[in-house]
C-alpha atoms as a PDB file:
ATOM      1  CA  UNK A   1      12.706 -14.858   7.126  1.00  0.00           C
ATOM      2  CA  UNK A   2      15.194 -13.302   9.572  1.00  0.00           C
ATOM      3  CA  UNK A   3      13.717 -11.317  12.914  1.00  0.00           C
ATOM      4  CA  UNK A   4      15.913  -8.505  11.388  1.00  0.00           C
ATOM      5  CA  UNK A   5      14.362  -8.792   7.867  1.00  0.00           C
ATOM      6  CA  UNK A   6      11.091  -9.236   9.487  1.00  0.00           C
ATOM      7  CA  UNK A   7      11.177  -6.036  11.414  1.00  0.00           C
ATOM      8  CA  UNK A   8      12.355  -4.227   8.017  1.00  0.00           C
ATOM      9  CA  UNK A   9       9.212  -5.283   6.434  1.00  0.00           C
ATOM     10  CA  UNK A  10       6.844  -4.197   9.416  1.00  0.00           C
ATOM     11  CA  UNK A  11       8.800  -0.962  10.614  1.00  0.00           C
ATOM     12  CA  UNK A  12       8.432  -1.917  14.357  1.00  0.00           C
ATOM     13  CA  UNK A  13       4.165  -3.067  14.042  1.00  0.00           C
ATOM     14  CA  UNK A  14       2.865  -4.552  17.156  1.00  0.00           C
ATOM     15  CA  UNK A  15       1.561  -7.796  16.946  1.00  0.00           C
ATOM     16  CA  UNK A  16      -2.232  -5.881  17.814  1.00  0.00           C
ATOM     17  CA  UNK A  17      -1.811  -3.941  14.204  1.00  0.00           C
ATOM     18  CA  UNK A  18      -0.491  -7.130  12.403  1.00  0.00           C
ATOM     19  CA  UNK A  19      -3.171  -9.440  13.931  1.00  0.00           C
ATOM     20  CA  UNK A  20      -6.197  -6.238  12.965  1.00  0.00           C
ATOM     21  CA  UNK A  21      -4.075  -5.746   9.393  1.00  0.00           C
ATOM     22  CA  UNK A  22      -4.567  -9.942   8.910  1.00  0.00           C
ATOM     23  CA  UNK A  23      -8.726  -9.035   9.905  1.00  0.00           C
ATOM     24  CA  UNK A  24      -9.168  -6.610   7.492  1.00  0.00           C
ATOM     25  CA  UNK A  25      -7.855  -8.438   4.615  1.00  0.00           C
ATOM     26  CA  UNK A  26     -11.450 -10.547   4.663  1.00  0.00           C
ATOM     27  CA  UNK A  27     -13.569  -6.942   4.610  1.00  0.00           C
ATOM     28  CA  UNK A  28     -11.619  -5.285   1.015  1.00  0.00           C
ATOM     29  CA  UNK A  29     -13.311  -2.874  -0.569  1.00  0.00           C
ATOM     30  CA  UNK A  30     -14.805  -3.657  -4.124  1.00  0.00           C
ATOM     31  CA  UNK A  31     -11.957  -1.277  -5.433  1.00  0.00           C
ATOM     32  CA  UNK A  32      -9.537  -3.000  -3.602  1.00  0.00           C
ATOM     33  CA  UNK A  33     -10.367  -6.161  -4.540  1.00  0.00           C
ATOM     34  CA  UNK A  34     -10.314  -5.092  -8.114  1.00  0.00           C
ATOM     35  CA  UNK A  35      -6.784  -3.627  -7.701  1.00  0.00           C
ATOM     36  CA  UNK A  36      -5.688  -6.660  -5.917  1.00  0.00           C
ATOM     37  CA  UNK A  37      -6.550  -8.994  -8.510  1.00  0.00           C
ATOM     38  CA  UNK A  38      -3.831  -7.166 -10.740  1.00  0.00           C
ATOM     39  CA  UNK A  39      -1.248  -6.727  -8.509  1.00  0.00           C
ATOM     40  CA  UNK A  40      -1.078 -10.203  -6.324  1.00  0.00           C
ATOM     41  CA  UNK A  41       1.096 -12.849  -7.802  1.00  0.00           C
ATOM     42  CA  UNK A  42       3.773 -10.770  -9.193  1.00  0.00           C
ATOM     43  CA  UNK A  43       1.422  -9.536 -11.992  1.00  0.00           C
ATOM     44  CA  UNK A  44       2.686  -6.007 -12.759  1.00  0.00           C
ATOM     45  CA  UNK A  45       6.243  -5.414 -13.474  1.00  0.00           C
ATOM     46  CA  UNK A  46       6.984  -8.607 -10.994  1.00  0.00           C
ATOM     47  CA  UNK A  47       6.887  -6.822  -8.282  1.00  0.00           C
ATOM     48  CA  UNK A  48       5.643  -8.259  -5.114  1.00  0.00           C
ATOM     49  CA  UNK A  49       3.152  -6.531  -3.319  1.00  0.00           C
ATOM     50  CA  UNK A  50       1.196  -7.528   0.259  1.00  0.00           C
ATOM     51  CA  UNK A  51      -2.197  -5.925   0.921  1.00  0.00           C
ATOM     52  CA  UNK A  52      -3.250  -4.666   4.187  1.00  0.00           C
ATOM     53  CA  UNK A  53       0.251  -4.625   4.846  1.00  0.00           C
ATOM     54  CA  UNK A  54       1.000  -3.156   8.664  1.00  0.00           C
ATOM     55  CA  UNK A  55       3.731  -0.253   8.270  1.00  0.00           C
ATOM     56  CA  UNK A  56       4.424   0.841  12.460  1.00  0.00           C
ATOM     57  CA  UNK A  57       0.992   1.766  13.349  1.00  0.00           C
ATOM     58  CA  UNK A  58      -0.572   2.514  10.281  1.00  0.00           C
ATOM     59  CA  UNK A  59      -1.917  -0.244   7.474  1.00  0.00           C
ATOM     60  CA  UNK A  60      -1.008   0.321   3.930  1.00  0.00           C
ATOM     61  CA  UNK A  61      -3.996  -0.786   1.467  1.00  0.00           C
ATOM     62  CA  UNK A  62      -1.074  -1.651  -0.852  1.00  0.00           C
ATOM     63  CA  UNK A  63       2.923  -2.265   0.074  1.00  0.00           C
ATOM     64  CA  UNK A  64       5.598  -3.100  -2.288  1.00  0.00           C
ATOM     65  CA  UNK A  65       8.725  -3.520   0.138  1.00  0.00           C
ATOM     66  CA  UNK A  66      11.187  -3.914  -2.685  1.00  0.00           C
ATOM     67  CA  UNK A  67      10.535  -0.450  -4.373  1.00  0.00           C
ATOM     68  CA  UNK A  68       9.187   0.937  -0.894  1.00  0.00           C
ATOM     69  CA  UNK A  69       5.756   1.963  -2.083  1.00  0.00           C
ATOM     70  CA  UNK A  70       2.401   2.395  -0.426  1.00  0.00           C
ATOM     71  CA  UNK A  71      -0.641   2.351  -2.684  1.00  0.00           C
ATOM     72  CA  UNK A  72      -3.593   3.828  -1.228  1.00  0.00           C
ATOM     73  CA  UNK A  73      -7.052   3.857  -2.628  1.00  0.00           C
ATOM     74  CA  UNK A  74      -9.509   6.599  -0.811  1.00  0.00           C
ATOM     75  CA  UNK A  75     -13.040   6.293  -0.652  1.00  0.00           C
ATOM     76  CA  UNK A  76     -15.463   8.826   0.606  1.00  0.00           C
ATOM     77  CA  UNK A  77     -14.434   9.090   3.953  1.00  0.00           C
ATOM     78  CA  UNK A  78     -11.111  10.612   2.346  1.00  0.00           C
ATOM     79  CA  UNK A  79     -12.647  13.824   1.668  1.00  0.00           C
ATOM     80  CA  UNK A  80     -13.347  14.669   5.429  1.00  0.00           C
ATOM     81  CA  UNK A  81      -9.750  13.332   6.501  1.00  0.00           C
ATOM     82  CA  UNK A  82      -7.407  15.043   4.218  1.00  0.00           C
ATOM     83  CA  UNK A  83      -5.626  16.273   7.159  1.00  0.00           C
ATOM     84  CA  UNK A  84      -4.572  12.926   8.874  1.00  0.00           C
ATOM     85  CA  UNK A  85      -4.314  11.124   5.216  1.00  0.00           C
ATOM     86  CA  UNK A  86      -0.982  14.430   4.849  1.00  0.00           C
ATOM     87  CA  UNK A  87       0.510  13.421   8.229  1.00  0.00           C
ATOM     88  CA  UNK A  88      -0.237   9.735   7.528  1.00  0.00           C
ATOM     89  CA  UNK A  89       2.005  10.000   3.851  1.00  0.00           C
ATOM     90  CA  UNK A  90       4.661  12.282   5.918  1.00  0.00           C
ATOM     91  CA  UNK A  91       4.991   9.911   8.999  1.00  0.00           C
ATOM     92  CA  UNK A  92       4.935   7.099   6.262  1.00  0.00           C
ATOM     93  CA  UNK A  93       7.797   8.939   4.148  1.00  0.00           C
ATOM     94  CA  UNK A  94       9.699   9.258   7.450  1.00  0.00           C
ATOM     95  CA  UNK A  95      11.052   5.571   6.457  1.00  0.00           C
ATOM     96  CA  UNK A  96      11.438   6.706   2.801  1.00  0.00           C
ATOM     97  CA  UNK A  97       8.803   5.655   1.907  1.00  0.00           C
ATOM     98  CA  UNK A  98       6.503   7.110  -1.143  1.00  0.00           C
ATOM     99  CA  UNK A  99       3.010   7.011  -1.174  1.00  0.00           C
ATOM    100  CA  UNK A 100       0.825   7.440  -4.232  1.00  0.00           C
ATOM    101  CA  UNK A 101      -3.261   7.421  -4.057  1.00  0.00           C
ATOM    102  CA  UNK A 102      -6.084   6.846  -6.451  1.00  0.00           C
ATOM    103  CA  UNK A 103      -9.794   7.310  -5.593  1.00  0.00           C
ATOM    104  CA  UNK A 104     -12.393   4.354  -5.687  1.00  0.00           C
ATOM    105  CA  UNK A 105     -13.665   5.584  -8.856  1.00  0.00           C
ATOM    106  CA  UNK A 106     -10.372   5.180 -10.461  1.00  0.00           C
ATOM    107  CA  UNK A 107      -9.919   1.715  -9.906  1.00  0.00           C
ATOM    108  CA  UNK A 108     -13.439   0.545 -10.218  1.00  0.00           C
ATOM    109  CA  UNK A 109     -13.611   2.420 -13.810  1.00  0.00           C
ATOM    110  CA  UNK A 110     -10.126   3.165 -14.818  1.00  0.00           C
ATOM    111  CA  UNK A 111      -7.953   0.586 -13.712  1.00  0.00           C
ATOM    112  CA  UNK A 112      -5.579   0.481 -16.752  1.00  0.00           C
ATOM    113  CA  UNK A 113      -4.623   3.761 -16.467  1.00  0.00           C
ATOM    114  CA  UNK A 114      -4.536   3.203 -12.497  1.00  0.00           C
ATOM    115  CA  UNK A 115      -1.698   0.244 -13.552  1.00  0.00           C
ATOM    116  CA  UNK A 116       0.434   2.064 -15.464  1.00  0.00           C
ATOM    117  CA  UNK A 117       0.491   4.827 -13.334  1.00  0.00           C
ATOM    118  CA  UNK A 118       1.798   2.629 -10.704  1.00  0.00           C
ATOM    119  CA  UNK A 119       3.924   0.954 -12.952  1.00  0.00           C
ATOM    120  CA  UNK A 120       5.155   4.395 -14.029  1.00  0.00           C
ATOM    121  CA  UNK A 121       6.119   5.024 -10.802  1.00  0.00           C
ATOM    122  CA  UNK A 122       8.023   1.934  -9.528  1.00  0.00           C
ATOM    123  CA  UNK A 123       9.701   2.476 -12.835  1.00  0.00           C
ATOM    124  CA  UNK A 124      11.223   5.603 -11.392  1.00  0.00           C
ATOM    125  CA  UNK A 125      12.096   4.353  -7.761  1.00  0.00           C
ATOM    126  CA  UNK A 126      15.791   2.539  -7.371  1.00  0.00           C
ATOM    127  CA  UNK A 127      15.868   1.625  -3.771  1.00  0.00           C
ATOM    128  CA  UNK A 128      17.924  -1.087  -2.344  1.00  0.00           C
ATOM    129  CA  UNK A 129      16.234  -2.566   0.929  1.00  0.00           C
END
């Protein structure tokens, strides 16, 4: 991979946030793990996406670089942060990027419908990166 391609893919993350976004991957969340399982390997749509993925200072739960999608999945803590979670999306849109999020619940117990939402989504995204 190119330094310019690689830069694209990381939007300018230090080496601190790629090395912590690397960490975290070990520590996923049941949900995440669940979601992970269907999107890793090209699975839906073949669309590659990277977990834990470190977009400038922020890490993406879920990043699909070719359609320019985060995936978040909130847990609890979400309901006491909806304030930084808006600035996070708009800061995170600032590189035209979309953002779409589903609570735990969703994935744990609805995860087909969680799918094709996503899919429903990257559907409707032509980006050229």
């Amino acid at each position: 991979m190119s330094q310019e391609n690689f830069d694209n893919l990381f939007y300018g993350a230090s080496s601190v946030i790629r090395q912590f976004a690397k960490d975290i991957r070990t520590r996923m969340t049941p949900s995440e793990k669940i979601l992970w399982s269907e999107l890793r390997n090209k699975k839906l749509d073949g669309l590659k996406f990277r977990r834990q993925h470190p977009i400038e200072y922020y890490i993406a739960d879920f990043y699909c670089h070719e359609k320019k999608l985060v995936i978040e999945i909130d847990g609890e803590i979400h309901l006491y942060q909806k304030q930084y979670d808006i600035g996070r999306t708009a800061e995170l849109e600032r590189f035209g990027i979309q953002v779409i999020r589903f609570k735990n619940e969703d994935v744990l117990f609805r995860v087909s419908s969680v799918l094709s939402q996503i899919s429903d989504c990257c559907s409707r995204i032509n980006i050229e990166v």
